[in-house]
C-alpha atoms as a PDB file:
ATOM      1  CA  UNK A   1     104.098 205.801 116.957  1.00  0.00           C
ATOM      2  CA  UNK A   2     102.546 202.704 114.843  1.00  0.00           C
ATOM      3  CA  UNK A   3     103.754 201.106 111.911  1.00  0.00           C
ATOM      4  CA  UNK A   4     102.153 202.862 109.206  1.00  0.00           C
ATOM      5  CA  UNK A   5     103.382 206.341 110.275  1.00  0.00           C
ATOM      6  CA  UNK A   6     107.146 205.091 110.901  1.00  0.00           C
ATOM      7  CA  UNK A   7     106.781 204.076 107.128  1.00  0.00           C
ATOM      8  CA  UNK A   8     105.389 206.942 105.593  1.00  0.00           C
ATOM      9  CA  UNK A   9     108.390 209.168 107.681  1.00  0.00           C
ATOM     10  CA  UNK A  10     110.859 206.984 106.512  1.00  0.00           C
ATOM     11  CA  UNK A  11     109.560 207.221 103.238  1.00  0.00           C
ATOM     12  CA  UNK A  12     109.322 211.151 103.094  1.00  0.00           C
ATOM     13  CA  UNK A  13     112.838 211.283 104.442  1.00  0.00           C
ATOM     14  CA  UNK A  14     114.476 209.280 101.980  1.00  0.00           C
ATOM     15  CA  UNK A  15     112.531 211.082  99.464  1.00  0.00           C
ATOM     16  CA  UNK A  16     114.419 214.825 100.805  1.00  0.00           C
ATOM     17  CA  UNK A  17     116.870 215.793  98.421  1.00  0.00           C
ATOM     18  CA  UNK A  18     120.282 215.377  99.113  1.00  0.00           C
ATOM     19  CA  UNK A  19     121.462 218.728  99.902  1.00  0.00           C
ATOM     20  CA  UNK A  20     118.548 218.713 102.328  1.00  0.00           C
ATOM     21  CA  UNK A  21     119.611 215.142 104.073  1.00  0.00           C
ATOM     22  CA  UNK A  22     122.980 216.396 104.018  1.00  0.00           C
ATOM     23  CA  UNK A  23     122.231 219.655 105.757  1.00  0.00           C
ATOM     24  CA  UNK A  24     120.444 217.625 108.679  1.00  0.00           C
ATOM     25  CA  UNK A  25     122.501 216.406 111.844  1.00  0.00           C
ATOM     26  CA  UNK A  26     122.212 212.802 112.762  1.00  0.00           C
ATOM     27  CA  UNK A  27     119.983 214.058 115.543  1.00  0.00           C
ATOM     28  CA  UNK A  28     117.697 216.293 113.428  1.00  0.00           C
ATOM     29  CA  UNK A  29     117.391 212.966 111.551  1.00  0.00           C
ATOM     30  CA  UNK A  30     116.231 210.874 114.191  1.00  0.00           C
ATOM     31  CA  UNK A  31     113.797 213.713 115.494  1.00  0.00           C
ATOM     32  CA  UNK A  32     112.640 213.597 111.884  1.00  0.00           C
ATOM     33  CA  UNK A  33     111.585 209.996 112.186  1.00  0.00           C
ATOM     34  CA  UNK A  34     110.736 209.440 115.644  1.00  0.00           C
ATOM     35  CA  UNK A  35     109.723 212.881 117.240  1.00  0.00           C
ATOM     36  CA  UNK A  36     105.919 213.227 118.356  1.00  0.00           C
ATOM     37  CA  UNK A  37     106.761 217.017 117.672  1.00  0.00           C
ATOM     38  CA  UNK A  38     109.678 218.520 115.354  1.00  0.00           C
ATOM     39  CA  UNK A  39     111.524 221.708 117.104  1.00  0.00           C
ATOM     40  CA  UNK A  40     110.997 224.956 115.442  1.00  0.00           C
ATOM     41  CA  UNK A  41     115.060 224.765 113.657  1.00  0.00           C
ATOM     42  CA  UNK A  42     113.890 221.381 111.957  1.00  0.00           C
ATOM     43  CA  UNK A  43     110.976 223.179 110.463  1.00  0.00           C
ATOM     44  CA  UNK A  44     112.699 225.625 109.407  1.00  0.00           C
ATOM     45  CA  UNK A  45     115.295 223.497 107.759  1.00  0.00           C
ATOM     46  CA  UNK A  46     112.295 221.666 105.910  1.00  0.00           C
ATOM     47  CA  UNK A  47     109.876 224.458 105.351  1.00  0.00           C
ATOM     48  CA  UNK A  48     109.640 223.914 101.965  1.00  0.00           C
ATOM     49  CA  UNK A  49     108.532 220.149 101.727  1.00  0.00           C
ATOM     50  CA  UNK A  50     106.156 220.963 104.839  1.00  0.00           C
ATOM     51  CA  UNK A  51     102.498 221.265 104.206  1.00  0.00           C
ATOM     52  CA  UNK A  52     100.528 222.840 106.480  1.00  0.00           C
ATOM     53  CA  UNK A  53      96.972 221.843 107.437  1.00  0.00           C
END
């Protein structure tokens, strides 16, 4: 993963609202920032804030 895209994940993560980053386990965090692909219970968590293309 370069650069740019570790910054714009970090970015969207610490723009999650709390309940949200609360809800998340440290793992589901790091798949969140580092994961080529998410697993289908960390989309579901974030569903909302996902758009699809």
């Amino acid at each position: 993963m370069d650069k740019k895209t570790q910054k714009e994940r970090q970015k969207a993560f610490e723009s999650l609202p709390p309940a949200i980053l609360e809800c998340l386990s440290p793992e589901e965090k790091q798949l969140f920032l580092t994961a080529d692909q998410w697993p289908e219970e960390l989309f579901q968590k974030l569903n909302e804030f996902i758009i699809k293309e």
